[in-house]
C-alpha atoms as a PDB file:
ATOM      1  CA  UNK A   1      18.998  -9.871  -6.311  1.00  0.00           C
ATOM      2  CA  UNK A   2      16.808  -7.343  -6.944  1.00  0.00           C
ATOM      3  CA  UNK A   3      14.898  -7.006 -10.863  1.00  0.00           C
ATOM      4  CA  UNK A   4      17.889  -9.628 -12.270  1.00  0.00           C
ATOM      5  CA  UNK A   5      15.410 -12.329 -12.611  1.00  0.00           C
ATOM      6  CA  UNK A   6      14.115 -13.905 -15.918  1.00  0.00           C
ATOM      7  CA  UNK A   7      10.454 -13.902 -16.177  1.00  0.00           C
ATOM      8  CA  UNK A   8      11.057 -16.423 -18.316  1.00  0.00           C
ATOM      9  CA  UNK A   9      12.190 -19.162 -15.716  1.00  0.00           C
ATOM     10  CA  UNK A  10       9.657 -19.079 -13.442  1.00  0.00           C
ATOM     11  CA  UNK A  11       7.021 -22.062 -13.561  1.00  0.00           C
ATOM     12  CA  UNK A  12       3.719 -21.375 -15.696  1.00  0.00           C
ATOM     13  CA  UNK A  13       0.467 -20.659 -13.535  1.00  0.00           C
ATOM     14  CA  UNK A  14      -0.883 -23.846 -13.859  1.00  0.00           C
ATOM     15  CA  UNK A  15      -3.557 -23.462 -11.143  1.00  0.00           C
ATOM     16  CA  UNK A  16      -4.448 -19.961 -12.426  1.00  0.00           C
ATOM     17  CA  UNK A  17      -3.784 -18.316  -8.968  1.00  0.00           C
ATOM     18  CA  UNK A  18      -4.893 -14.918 -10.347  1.00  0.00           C
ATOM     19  CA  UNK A  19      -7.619 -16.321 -11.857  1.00  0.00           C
ATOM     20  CA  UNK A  20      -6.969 -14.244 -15.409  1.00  0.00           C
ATOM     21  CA  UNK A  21      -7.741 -17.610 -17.458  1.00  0.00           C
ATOM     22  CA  UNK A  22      -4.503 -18.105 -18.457  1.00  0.00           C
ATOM     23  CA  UNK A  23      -2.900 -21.238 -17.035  1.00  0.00           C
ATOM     24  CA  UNK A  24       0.271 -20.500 -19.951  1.00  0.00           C
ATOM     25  CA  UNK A  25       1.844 -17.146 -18.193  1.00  0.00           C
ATOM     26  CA  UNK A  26       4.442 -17.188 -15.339  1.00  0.00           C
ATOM     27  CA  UNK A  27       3.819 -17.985 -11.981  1.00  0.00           C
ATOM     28  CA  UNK A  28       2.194 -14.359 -10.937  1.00  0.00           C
ATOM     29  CA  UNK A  29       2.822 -13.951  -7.248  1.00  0.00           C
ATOM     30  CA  UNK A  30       5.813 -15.129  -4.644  1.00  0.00           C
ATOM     31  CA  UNK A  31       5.430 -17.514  -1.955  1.00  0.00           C
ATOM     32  CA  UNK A  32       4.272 -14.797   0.401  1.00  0.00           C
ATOM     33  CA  UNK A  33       1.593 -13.650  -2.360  1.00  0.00           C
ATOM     34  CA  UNK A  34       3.132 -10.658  -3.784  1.00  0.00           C
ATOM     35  CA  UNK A  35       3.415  -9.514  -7.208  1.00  0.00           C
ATOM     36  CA  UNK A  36       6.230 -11.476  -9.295  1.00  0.00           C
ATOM     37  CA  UNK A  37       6.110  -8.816 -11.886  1.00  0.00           C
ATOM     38  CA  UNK A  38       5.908  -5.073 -10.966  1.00  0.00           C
ATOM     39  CA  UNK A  39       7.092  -4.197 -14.499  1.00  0.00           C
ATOM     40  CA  UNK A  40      10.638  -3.361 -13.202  1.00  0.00           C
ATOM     41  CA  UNK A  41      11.263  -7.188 -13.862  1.00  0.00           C
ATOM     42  CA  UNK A  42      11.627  -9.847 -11.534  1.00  0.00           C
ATOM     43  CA  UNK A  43      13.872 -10.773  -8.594  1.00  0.00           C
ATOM     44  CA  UNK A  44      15.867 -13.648  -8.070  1.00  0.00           C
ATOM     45  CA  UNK A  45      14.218 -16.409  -5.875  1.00  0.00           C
ATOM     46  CA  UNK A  46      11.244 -17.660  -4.441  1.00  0.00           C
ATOM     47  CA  UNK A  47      10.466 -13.844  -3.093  1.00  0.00           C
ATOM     48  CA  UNK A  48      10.057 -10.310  -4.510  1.00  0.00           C
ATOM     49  CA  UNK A  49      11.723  -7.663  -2.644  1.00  0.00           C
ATOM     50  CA  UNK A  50       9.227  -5.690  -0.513  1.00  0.00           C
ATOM     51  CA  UNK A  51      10.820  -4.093   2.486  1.00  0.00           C
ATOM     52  CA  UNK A  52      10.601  -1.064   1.358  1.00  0.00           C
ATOM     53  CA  UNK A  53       7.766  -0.661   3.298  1.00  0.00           C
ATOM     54  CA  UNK A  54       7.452  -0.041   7.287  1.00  0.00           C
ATOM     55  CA  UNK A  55       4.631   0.608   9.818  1.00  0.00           C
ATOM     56  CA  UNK A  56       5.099   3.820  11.733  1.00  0.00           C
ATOM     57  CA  UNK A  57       1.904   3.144  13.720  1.00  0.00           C
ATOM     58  CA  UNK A  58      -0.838   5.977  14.857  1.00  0.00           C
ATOM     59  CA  UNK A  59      -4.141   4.106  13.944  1.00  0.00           C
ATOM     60  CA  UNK A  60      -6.979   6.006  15.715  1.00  0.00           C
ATOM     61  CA  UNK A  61      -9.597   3.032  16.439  1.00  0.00           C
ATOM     62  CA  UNK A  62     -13.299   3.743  15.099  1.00  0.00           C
ATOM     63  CA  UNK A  63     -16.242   1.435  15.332  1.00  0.00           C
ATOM     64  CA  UNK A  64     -14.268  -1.531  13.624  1.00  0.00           C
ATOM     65  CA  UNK A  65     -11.208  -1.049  15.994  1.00  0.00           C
ATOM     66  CA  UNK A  66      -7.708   0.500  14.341  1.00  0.00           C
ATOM     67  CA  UNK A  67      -7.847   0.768  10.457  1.00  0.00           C
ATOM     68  CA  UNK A  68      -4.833  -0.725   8.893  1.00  0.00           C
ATOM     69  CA  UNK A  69      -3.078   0.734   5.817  1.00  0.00           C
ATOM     70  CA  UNK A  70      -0.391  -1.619   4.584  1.00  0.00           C
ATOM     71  CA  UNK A  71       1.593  -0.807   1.219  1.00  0.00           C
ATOM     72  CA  UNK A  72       3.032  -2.833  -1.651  1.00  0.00           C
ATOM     73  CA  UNK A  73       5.434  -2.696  -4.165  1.00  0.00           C
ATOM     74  CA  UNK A  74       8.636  -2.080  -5.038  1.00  0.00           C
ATOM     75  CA  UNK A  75       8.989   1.667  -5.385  1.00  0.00           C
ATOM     76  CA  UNK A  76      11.143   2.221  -8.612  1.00  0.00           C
ATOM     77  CA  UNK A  77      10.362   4.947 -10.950  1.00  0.00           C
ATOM     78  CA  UNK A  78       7.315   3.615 -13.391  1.00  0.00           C
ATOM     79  CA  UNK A  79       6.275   0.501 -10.991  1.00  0.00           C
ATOM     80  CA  UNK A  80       3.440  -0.218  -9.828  1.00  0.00           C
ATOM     81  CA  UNK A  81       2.458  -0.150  -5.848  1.00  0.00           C
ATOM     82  CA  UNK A  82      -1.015  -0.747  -3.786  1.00  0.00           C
ATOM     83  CA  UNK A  83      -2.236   0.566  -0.593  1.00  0.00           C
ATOM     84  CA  UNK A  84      -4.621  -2.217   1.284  1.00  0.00           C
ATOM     85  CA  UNK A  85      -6.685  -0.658   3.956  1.00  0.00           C
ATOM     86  CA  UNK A  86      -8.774  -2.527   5.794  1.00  0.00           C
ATOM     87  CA  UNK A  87     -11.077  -2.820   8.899  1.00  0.00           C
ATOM     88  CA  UNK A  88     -13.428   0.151   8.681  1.00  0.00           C
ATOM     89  CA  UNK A  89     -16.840   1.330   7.709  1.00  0.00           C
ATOM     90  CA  UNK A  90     -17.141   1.363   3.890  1.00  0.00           C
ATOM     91  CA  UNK A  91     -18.997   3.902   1.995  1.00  0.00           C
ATOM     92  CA  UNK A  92     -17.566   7.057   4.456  1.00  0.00           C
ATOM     93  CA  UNK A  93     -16.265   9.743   3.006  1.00  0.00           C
ATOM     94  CA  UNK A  94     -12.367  10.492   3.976  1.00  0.00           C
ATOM     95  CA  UNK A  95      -8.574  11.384   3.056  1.00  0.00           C
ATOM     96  CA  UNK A  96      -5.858   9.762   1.969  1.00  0.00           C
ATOM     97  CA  UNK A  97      -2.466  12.043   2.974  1.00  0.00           C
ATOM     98  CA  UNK A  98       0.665  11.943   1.704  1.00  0.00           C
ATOM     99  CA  UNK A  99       3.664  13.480   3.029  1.00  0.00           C
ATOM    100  CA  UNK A 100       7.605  13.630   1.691  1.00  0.00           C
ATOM    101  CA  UNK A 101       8.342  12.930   5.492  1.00  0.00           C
ATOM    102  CA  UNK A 102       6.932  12.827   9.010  1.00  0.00           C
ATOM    103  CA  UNK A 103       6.170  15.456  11.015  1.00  0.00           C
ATOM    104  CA  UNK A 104       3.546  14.153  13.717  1.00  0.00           C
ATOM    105  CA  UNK A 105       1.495  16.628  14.770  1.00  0.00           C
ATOM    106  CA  UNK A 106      -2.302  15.779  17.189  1.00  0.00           C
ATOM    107  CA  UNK A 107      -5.418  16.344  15.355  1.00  0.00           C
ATOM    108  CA  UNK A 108      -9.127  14.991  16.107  1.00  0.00           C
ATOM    109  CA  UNK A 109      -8.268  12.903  19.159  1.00  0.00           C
ATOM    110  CA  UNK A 110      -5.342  10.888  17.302  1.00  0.00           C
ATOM    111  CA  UNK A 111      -2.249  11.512  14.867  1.00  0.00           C
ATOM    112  CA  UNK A 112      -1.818  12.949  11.629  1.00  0.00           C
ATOM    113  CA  UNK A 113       1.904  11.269  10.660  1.00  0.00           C
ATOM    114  CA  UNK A 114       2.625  12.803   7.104  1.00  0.00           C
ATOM    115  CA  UNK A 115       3.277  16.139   6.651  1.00  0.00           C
ATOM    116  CA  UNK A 116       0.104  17.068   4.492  1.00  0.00           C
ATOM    117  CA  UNK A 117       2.048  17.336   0.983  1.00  0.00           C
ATOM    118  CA  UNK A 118      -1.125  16.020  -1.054  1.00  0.00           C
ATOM    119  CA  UNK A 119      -4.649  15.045   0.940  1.00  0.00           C
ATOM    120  CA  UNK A 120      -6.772  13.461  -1.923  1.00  0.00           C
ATOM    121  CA  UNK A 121     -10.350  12.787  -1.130  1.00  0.00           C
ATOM    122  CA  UNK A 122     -11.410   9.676  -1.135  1.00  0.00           C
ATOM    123  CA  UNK A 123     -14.579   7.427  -0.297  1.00  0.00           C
ATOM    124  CA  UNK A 124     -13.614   3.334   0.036  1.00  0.00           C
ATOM    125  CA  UNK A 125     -16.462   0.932  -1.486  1.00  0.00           C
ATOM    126  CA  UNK A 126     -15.421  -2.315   0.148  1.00  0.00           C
ATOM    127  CA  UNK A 127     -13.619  -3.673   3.317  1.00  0.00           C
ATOM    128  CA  UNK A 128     -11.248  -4.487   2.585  1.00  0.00           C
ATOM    129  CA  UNK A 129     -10.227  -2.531  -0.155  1.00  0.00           C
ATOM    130  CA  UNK A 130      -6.762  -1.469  -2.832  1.00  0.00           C
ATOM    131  CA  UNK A 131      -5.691   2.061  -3.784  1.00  0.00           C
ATOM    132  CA  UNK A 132      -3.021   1.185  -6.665  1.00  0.00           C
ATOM    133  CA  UNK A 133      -0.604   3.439  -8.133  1.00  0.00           C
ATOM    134  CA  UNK A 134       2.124   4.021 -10.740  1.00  0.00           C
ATOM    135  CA  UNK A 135       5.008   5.692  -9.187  1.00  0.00           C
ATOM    136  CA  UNK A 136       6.539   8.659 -11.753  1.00  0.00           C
ATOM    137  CA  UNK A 137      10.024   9.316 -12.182  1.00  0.00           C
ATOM    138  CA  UNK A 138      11.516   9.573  -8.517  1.00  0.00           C
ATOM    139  CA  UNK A 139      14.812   9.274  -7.547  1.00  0.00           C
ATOM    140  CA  UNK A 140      15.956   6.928  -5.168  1.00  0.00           C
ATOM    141  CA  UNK A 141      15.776   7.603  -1.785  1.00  0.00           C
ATOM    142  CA  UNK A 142      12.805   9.557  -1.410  1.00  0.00           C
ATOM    143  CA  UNK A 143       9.901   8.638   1.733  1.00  0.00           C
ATOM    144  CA  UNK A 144       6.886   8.424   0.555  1.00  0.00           C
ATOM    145  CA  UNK A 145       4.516   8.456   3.873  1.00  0.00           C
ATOM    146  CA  UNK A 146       0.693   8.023   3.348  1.00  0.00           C
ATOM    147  CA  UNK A 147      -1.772   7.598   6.325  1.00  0.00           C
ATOM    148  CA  UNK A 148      -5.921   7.468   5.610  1.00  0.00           C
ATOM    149  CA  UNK A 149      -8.000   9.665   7.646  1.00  0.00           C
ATOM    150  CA  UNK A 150     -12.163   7.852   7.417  1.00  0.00           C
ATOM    151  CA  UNK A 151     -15.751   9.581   8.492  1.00  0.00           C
ATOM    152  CA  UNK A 152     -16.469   6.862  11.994  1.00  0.00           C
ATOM    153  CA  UNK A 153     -19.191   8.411  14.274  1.00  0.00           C
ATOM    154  CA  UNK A 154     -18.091   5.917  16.779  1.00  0.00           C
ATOM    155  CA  UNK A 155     -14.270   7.146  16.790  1.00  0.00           C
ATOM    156  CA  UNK A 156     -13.308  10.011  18.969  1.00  0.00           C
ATOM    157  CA  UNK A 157     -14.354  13.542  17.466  1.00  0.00           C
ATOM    158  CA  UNK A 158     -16.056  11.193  14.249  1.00  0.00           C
ATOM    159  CA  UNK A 159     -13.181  10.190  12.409  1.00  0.00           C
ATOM    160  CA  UNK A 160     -10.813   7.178  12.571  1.00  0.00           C
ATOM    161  CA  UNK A 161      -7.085   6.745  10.806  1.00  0.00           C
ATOM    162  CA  UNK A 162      -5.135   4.301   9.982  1.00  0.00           C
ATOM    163  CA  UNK A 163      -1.677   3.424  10.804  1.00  0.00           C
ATOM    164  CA  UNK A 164       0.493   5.376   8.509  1.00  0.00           C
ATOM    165  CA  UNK A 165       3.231   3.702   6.506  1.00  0.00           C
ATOM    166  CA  UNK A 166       6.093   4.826   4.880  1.00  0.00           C
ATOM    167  CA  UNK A 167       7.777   3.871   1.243  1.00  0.00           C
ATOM    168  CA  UNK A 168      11.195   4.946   0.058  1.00  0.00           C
ATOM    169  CA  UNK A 169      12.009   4.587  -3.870  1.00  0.00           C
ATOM    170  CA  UNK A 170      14.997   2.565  -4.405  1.00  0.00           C
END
């Protein structure tokens, strides 16, 4: 059950698993390693619910193959969520995109998957790396579809993109 859990109950993090110091707070993550506590509250069980995420594909290889873009979270108004992109080359200047639906359309040898809504710029420091987020006040039932576009000389026309992913708010 979804956010009916009691903080409370869960075991103390007496290994320190996020590393915070504090071997006295609740066991932080789930037994796949996400988040206990996205500030919505907690769900019932050994995991959080986090399906509200799927892969719609589209990568566009570059010199460390297909980026992947992979999102986190549980997508309630005021929570907290994470993009985690990874295999590409860090320090390259590029675009994150985010759409309120898809709408593929061709574009630099590949596909753009979001319709462009918002395109933030956006240079990544480390592979791999986390773009977090607080979601604002939503309401349920709204796709949320982001896809990274990334500066690769060795990708068709220079640029590679990751797989785009969509969220819907619940």
């Amino acid at each position: 059950m979804i956010n009916t859990g009691d903080l409370e109950a869960l075991p103390a993090d007496v290994l320190d698993l996020d590393g915070d110091g504090d071997t006295a707070e609740a066991l932080p993550f789930d037994l796949d390693a996400h988040a206990r506590d996205d500030g919505a509250g907690v769900d019932m069980g050994a995991f959080e619910f986090t399906k509200q995420w799927q892969d719609l594909g589209s990568a566009l290889p570059g010199t460390l193959g297909p980026p992947l873009l992979e999102g986190f979270g549980n997508l309630f108004s005021g929570s907290a969520y994470e993009l985690r992109v990874s295999r590409f080359l860090t320090g390259t200047p590029g675009a994150l995109v985010l759409g309120l639906q898809q709408s593929p359309q061709p574009i630099l040898g590949g596909v753009l998957v979001p319709t462009p809504d918002l395109v933030i710029p956006i240079v990544l420091p480390d592979d791999p790396t986390s773009i977090r987020g607080t979601l604002p006040a939503v309401a349920p039932g709204l796709s949320l579809v982001f896809q990274l576009w990334l500066t690769d000389p060795a990708a068709a026309f220079g640029a590679s993109a990751t797989n785009a992913v969509v969220g819907v708010t619940v």
